[in-house]
C-alpha atoms as a PDB file:
ATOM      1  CA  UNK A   1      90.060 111.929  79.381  1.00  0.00           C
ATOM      2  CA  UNK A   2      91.452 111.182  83.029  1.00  0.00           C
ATOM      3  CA  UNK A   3      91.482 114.219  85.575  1.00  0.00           C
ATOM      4  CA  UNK A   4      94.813 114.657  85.198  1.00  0.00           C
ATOM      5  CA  UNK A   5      95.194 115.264  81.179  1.00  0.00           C
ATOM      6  CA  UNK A   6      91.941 117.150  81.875  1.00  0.00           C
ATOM      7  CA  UNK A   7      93.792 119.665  84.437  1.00  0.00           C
ATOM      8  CA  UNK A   8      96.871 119.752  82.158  1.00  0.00           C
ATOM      9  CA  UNK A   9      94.378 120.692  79.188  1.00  0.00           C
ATOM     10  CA  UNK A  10      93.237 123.277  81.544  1.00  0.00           C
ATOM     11  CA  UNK A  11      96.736 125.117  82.197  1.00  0.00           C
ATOM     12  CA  UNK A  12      97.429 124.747  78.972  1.00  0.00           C
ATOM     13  CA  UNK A  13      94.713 126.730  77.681  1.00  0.00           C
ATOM     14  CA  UNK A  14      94.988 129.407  79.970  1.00  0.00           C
ATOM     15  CA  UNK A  15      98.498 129.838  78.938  1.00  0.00           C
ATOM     16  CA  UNK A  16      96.904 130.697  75.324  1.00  0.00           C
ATOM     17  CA  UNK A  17      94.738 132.667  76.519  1.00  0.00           C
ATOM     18  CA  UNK A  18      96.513 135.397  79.038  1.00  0.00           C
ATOM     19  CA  UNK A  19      96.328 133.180  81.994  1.00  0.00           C
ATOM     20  CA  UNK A  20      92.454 132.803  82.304  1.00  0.00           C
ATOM     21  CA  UNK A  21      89.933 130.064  82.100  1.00  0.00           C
ATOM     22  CA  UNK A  22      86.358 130.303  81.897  1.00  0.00           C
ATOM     23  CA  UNK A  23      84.116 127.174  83.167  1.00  0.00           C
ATOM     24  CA  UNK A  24      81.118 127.693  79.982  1.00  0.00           C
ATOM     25  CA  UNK A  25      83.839 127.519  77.777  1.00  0.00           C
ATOM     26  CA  UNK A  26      85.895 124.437  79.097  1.00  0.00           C
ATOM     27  CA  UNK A  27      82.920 122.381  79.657  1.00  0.00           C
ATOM     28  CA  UNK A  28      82.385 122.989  75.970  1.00  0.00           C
ATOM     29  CA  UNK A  29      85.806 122.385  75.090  1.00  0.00           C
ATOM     30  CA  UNK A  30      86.430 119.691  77.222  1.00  0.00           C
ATOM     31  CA  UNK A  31      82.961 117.778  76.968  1.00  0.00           C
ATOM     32  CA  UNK A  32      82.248 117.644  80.656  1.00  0.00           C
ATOM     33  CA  UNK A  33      79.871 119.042  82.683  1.00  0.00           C
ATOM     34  CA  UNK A  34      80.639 122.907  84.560  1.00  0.00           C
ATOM     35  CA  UNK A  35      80.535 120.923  88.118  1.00  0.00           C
ATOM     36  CA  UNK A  36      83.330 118.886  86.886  1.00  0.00           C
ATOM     37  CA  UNK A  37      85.388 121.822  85.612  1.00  0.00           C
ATOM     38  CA  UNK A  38      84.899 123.493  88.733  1.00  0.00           C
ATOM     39  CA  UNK A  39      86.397 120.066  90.861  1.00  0.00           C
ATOM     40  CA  UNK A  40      89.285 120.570  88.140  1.00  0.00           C
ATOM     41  CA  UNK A  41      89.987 124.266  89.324  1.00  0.00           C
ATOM     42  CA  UNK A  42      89.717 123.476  92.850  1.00  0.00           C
ATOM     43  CA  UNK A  43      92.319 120.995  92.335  1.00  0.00           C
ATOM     44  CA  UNK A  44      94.416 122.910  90.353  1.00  0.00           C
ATOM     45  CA  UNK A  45      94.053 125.467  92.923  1.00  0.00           C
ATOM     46  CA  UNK A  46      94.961 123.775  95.913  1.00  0.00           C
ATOM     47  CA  UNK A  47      98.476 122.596  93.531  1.00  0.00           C
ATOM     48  CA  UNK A  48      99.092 126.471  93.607  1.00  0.00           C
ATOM     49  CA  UNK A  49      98.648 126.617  89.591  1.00  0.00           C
ATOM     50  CA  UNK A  50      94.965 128.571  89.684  1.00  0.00           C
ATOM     51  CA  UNK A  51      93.562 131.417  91.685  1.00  0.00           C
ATOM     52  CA  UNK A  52      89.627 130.896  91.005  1.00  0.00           C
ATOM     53  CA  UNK A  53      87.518 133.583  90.497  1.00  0.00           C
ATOM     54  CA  UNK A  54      83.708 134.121  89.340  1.00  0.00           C
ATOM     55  CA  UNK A  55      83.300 132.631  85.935  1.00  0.00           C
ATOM     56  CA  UNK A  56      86.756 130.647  85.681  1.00  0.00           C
ATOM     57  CA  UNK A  57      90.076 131.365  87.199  1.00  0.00           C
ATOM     58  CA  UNK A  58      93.565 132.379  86.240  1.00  0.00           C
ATOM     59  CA  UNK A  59      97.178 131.388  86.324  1.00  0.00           C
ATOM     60  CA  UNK A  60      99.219 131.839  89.373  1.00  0.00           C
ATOM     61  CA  UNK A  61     102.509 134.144  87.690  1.00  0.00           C
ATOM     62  CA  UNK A  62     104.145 134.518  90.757  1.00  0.00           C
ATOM     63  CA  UNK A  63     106.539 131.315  90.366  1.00  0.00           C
ATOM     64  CA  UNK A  64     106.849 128.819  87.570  1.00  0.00           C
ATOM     65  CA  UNK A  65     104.037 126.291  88.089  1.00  0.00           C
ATOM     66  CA  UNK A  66     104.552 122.543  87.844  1.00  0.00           C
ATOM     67  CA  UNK A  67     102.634 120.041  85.350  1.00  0.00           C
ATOM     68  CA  UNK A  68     102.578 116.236  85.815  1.00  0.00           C
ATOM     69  CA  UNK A  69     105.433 114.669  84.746  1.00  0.00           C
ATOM     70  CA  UNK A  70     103.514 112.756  82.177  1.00  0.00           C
ATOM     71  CA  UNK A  71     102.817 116.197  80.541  1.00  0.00           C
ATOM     72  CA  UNK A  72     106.597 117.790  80.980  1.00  0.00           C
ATOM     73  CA  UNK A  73     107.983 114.698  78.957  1.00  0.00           C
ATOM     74  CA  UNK A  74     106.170 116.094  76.138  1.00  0.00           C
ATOM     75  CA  UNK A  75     107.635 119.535  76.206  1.00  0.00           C
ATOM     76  CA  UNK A  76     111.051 120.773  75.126  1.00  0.00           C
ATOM     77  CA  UNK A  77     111.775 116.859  73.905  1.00  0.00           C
ATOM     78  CA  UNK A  78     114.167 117.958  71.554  1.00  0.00           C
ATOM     79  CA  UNK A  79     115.998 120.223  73.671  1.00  0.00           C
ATOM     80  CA  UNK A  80     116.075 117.549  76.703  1.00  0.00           C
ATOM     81  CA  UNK A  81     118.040 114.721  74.734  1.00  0.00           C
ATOM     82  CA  UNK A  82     120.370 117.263  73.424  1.00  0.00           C
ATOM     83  CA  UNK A  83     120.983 118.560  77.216  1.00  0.00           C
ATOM     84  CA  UNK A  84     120.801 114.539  78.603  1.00  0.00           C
ATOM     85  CA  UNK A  85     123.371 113.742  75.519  1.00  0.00           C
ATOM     86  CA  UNK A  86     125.927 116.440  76.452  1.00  0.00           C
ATOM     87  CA  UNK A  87     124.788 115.018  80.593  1.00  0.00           C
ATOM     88  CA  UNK A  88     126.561 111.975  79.055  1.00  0.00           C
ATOM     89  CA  UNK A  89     129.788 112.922  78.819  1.00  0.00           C
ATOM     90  CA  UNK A  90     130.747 114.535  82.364  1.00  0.00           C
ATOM     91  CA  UNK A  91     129.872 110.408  83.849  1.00  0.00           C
ATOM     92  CA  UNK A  92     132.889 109.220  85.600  1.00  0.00           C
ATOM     93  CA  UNK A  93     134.376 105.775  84.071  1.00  0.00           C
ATOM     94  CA  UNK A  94     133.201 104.647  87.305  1.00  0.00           C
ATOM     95  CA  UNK A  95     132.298 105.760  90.995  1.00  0.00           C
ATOM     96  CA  UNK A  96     128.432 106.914  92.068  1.00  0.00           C
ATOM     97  CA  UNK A  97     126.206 108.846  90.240  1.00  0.00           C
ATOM     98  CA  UNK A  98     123.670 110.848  92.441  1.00  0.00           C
ATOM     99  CA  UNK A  99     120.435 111.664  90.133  1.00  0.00           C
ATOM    100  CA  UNK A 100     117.444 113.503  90.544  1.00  0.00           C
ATOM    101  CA  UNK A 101     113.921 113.440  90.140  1.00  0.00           C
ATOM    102  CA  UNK A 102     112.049 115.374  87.161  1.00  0.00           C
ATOM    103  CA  UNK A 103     111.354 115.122  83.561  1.00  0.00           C
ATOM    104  CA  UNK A 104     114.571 116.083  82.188  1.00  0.00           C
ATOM    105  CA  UNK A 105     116.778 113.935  84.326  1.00  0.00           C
ATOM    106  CA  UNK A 106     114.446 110.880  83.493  1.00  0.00           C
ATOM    107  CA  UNK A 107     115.648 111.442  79.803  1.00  0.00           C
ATOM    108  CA  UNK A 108     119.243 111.019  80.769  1.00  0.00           C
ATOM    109  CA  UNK A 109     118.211 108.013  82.738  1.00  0.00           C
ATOM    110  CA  UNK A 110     116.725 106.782  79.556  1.00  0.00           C
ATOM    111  CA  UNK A 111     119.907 106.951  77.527  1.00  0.00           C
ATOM    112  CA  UNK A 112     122.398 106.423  80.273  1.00  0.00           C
ATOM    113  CA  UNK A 113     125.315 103.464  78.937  1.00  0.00           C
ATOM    114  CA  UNK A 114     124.933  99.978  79.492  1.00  0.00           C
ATOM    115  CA  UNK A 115     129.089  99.300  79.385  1.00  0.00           C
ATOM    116  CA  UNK A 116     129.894 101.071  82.920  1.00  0.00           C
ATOM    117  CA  UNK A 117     129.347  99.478  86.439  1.00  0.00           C
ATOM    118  CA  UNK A 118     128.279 102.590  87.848  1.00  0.00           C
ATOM    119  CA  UNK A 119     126.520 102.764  91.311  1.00  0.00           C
ATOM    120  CA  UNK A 120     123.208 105.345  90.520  1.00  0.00           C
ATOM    121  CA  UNK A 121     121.488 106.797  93.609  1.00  0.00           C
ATOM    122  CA  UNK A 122     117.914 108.246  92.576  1.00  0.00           C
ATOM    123  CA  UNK A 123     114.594 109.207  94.306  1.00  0.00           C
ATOM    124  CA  UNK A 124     113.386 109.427  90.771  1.00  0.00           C
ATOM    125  CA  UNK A 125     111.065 106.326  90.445  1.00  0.00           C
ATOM    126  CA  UNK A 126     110.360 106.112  86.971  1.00  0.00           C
ATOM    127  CA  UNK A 127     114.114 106.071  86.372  1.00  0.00           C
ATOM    128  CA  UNK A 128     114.899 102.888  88.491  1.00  0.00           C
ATOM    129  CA  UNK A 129     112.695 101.128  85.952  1.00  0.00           C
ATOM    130  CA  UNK A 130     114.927 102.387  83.408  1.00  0.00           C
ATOM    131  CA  UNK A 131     118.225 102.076  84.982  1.00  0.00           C
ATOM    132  CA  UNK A 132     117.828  98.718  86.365  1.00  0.00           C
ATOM    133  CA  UNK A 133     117.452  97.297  82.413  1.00  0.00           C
ATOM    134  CA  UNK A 134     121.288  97.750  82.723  1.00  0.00           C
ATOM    135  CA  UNK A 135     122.663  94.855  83.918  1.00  0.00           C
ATOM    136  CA  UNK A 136     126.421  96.426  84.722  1.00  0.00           C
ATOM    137  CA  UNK A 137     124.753  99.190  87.067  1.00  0.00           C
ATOM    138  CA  UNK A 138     124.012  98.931  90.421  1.00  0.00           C
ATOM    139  CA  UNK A 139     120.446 100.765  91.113  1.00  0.00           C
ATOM    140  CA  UNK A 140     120.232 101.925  94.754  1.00  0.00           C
ATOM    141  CA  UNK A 141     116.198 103.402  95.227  1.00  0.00           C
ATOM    142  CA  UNK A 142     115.875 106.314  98.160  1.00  0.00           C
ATOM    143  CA  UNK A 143     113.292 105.835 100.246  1.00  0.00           C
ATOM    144  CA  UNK A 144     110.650 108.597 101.427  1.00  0.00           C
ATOM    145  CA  UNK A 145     107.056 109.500 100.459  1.00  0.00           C
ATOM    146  CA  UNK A 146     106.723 109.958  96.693  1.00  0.00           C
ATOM    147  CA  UNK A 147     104.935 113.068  94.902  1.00  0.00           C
ATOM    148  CA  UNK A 148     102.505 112.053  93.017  1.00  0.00           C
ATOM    149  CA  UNK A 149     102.838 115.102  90.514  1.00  0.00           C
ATOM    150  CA  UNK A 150     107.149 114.331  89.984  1.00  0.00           C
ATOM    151  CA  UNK A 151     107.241 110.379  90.947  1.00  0.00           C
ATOM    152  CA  UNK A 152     109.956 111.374  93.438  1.00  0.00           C
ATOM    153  CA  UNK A 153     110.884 110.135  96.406  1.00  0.00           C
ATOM    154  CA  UNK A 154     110.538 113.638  99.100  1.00  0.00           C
ATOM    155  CA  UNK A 155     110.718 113.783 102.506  1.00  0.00           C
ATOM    156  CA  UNK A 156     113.276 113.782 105.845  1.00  0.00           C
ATOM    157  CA  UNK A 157     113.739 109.533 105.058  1.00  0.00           C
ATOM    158  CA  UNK A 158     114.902 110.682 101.904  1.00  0.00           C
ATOM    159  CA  UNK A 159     117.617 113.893 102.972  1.00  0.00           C
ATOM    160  CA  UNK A 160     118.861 111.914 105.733  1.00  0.00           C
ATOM    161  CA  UNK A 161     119.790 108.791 103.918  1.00  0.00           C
ATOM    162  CA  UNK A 162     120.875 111.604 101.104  1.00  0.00           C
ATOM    163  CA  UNK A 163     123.157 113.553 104.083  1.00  0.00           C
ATOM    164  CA  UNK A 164     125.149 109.921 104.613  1.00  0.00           C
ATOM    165  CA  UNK A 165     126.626 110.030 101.426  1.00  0.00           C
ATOM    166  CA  UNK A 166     129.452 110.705  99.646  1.00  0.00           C
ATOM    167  CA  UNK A 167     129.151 110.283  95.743  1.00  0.00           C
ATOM    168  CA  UNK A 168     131.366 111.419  92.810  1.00  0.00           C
ATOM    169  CA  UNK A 169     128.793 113.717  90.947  1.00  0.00           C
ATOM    170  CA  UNK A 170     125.399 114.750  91.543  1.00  0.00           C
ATOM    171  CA  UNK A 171     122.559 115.638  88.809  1.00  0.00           C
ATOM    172  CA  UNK A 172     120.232 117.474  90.162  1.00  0.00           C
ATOM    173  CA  UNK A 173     117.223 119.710  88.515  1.00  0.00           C
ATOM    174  CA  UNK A 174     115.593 123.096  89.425  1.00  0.00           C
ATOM    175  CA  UNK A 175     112.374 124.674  88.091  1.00  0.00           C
ATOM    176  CA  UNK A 176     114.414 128.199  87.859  1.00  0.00           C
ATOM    177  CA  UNK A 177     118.035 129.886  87.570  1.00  0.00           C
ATOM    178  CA  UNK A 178     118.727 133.530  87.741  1.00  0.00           C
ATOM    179  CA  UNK A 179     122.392 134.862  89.050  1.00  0.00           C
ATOM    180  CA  UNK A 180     120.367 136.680  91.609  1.00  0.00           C
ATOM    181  CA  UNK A 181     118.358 133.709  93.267  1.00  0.00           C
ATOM    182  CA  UNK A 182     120.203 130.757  92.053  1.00  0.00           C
ATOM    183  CA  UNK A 183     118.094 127.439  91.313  1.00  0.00           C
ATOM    184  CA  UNK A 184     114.863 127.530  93.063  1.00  0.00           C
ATOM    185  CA  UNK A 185     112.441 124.771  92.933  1.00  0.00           C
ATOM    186  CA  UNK A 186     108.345 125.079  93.833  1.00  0.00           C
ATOM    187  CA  UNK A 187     108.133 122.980  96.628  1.00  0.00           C
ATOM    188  CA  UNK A 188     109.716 123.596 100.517  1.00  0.00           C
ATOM    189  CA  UNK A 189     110.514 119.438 100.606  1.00  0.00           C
ATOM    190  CA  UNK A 190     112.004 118.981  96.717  1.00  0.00           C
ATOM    191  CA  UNK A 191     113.820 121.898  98.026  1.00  0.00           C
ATOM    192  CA  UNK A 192     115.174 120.599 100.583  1.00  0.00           C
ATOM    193  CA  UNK A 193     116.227 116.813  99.060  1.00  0.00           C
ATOM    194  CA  UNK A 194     117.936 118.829  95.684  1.00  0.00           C
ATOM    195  CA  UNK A 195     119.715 120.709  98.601  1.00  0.00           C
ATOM    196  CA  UNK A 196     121.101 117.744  99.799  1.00  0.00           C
ATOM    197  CA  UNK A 197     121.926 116.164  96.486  1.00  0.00           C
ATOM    198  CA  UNK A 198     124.178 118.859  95.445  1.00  0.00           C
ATOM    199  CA  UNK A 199     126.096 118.943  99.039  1.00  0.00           C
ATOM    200  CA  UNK A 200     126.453 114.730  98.702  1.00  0.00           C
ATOM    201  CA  UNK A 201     128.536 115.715  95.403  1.00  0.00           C
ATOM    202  CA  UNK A 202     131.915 116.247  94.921  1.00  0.00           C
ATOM    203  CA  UNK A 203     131.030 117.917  91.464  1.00  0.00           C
ATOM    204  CA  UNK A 204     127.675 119.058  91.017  1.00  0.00           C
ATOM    205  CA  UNK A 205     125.711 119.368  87.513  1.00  0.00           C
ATOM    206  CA  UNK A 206     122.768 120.984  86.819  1.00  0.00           C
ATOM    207  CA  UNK A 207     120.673 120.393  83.620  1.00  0.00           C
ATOM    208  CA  UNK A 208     118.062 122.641  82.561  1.00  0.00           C
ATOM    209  CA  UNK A 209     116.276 123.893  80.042  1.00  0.00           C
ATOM    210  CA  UNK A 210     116.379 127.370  78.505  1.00  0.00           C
ATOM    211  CA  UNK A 211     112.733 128.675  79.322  1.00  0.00           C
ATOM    212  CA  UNK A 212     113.935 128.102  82.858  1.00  0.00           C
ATOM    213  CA  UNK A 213     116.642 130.524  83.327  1.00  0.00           C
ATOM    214  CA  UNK A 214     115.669 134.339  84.160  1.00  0.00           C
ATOM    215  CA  UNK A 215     112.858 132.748  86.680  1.00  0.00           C
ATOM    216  CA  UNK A 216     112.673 132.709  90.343  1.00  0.00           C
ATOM    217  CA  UNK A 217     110.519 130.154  91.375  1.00  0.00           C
ATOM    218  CA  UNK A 218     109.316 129.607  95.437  1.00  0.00           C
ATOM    219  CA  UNK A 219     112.021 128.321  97.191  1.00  0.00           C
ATOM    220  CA  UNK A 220     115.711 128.536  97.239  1.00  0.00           C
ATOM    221  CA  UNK A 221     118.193 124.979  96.696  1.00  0.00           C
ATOM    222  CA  UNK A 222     121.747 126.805  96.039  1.00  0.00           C
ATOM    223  CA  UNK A 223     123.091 129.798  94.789  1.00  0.00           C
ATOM    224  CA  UNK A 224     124.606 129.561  91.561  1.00  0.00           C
ATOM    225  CA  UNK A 225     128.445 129.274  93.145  1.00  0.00           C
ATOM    226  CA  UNK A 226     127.724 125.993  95.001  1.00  0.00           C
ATOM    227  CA  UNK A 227     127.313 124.912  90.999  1.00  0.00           C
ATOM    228  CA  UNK A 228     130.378 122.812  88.703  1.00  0.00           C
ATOM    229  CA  UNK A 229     128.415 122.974  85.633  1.00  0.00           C
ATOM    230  CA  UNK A 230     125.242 124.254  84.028  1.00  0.00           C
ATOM    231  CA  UNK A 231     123.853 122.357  80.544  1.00  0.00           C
ATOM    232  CA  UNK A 232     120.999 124.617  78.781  1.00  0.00           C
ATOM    233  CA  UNK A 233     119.808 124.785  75.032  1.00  0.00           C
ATOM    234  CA  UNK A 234     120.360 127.329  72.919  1.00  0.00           C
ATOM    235  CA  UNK A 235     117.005 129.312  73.528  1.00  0.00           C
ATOM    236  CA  UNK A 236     119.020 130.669  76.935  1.00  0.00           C
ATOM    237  CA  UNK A 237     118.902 134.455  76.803  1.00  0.00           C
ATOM    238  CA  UNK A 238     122.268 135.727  75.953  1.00  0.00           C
ATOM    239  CA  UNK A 239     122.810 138.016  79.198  1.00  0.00           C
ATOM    240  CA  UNK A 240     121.354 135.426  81.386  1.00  0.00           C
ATOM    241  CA  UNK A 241     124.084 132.752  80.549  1.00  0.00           C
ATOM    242  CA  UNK A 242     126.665 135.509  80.739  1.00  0.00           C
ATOM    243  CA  UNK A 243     125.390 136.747  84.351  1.00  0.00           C
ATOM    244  CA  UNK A 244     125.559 132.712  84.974  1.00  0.00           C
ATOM    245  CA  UNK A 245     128.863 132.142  84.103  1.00  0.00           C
ATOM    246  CA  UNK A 246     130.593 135.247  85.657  1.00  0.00           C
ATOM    247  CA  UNK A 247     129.173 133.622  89.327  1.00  0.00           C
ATOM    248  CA  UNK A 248     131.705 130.337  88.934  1.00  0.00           C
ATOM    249  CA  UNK A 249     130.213 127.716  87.239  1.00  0.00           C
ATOM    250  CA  UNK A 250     131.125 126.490  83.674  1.00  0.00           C
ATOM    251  CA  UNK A 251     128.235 126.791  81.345  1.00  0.00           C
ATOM    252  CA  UNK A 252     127.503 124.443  78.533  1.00  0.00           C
ATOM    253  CA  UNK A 253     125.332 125.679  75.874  1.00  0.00           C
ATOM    254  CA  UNK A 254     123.959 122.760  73.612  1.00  0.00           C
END
């Protein structure tokens, strides 16, 4: 097992088990030695996931955490096509498509048509892979330093080349949604680039999933009026998507 399906083991048995870990037990359960568990929770530490403490550690609650993308493309799978499907239809015939980095937008990059010359913008590596398989699109890569843990491109490179554009709709994700905070995202420079996404658009989507919505996570991309359209499955809590729609934008449930 590689370090990093090791640390995603890790979160994801402490979210079984009230937030804590223990090290005797995951060097059990894992079949590695306690030193290396202990490496695992520093890491996972320094990520802002873990706060350790003697014996194990436990979940940070304060915001939403963020696993590897390799793990999120596990979760929610059914829920993500059906929110990438319904993506689909709001594509202009043609123009420039601005899309985002994350596990959810890399599913609509995954299905998005081959029969449109479309002009697609990303920072979301993984997805230029994908989108460049279509011959009729034209792929344009952002530059900037890449996160290891989302595969996107994030840093000033990347919002200034975003700031000099103009593009016909942007897709952009979030890691939470409430009417109060808007869509929030964990980290100051993702924060920042989304941020710059949405104000490049001339209509602005935003995909997410269900167990999203109703959390606040670190830091703040847009209140929910600077928002066109929001696409969520049907596990949103009722008062949440009514609170969400009252503040402007139309919301989609799939």
């Amino acid at each position: 097992m590689y370090p990093a399906e090791r640390q995603a083991a890790i979160i994801a048995d402490a979210q079984t088990r009230d937030g804590k870990v223990f090290v005797t037990a995951l060097s059990g359960k894992l079949q590695v030695t306690p030193e290396t568990i202990r490496r695992d929770l520093a890491v996972l530490e320094r990520q802002g996931l873990l706060i350790r403490q003697h014996g194990g550690a436990r979940l940070t609650r304060r915001t939403p955490f963020e696993l590897s993308l390799a793990r999120r493309q596990l979760e929610e799978a059914a829920q993500k096509q059906a929110i990438a499907q319904r993506v689909l239809q709001e594509l202009p015939s043609d123009g420039v498509v601005l899309l985002d980095s994350g596990s959810l937008t890399l599913v609509i990059a995954s299905i998005f048509p081959a029969d449109r010359e479309l002009i697609v913008v990303t920072n979301n590596l993984p997805a230029v892979t994908l989108l460049t398989q279509r011959p009729l699109l034209t792929v344009l890569a952002l530059p900037g330093r890449v996160r290891p843990l989302t595969q996107g491109a994030v840093d000033e490179w990347t919002r200034q080349r975003i700031s000099s554009l103009n593009v016909d709709l942007s897709i952009v994700g979030g890691n939470g949604l409430t009417s109060d905070t808007g869509l929030t995202t964990t980290n100051p420079d993702e924060a920042e680039v989304k941020r710059a996404m949405l104000l490049a658009g001339r209509r602005r989507i935003l995909p997410i999933t269900s167990p999203k919505i109703g959390r606040a996570s670190f830091c703040h991309v847009a209140d929910v009026s600077e928002l066109d359209m929001i696409i969520t499955d049907s596990g949103a809590d009722p008062s949440q998507v009514t609170a969400l729609s009252s503040a402007g934008p139309e919301l989609i449930v799939v």
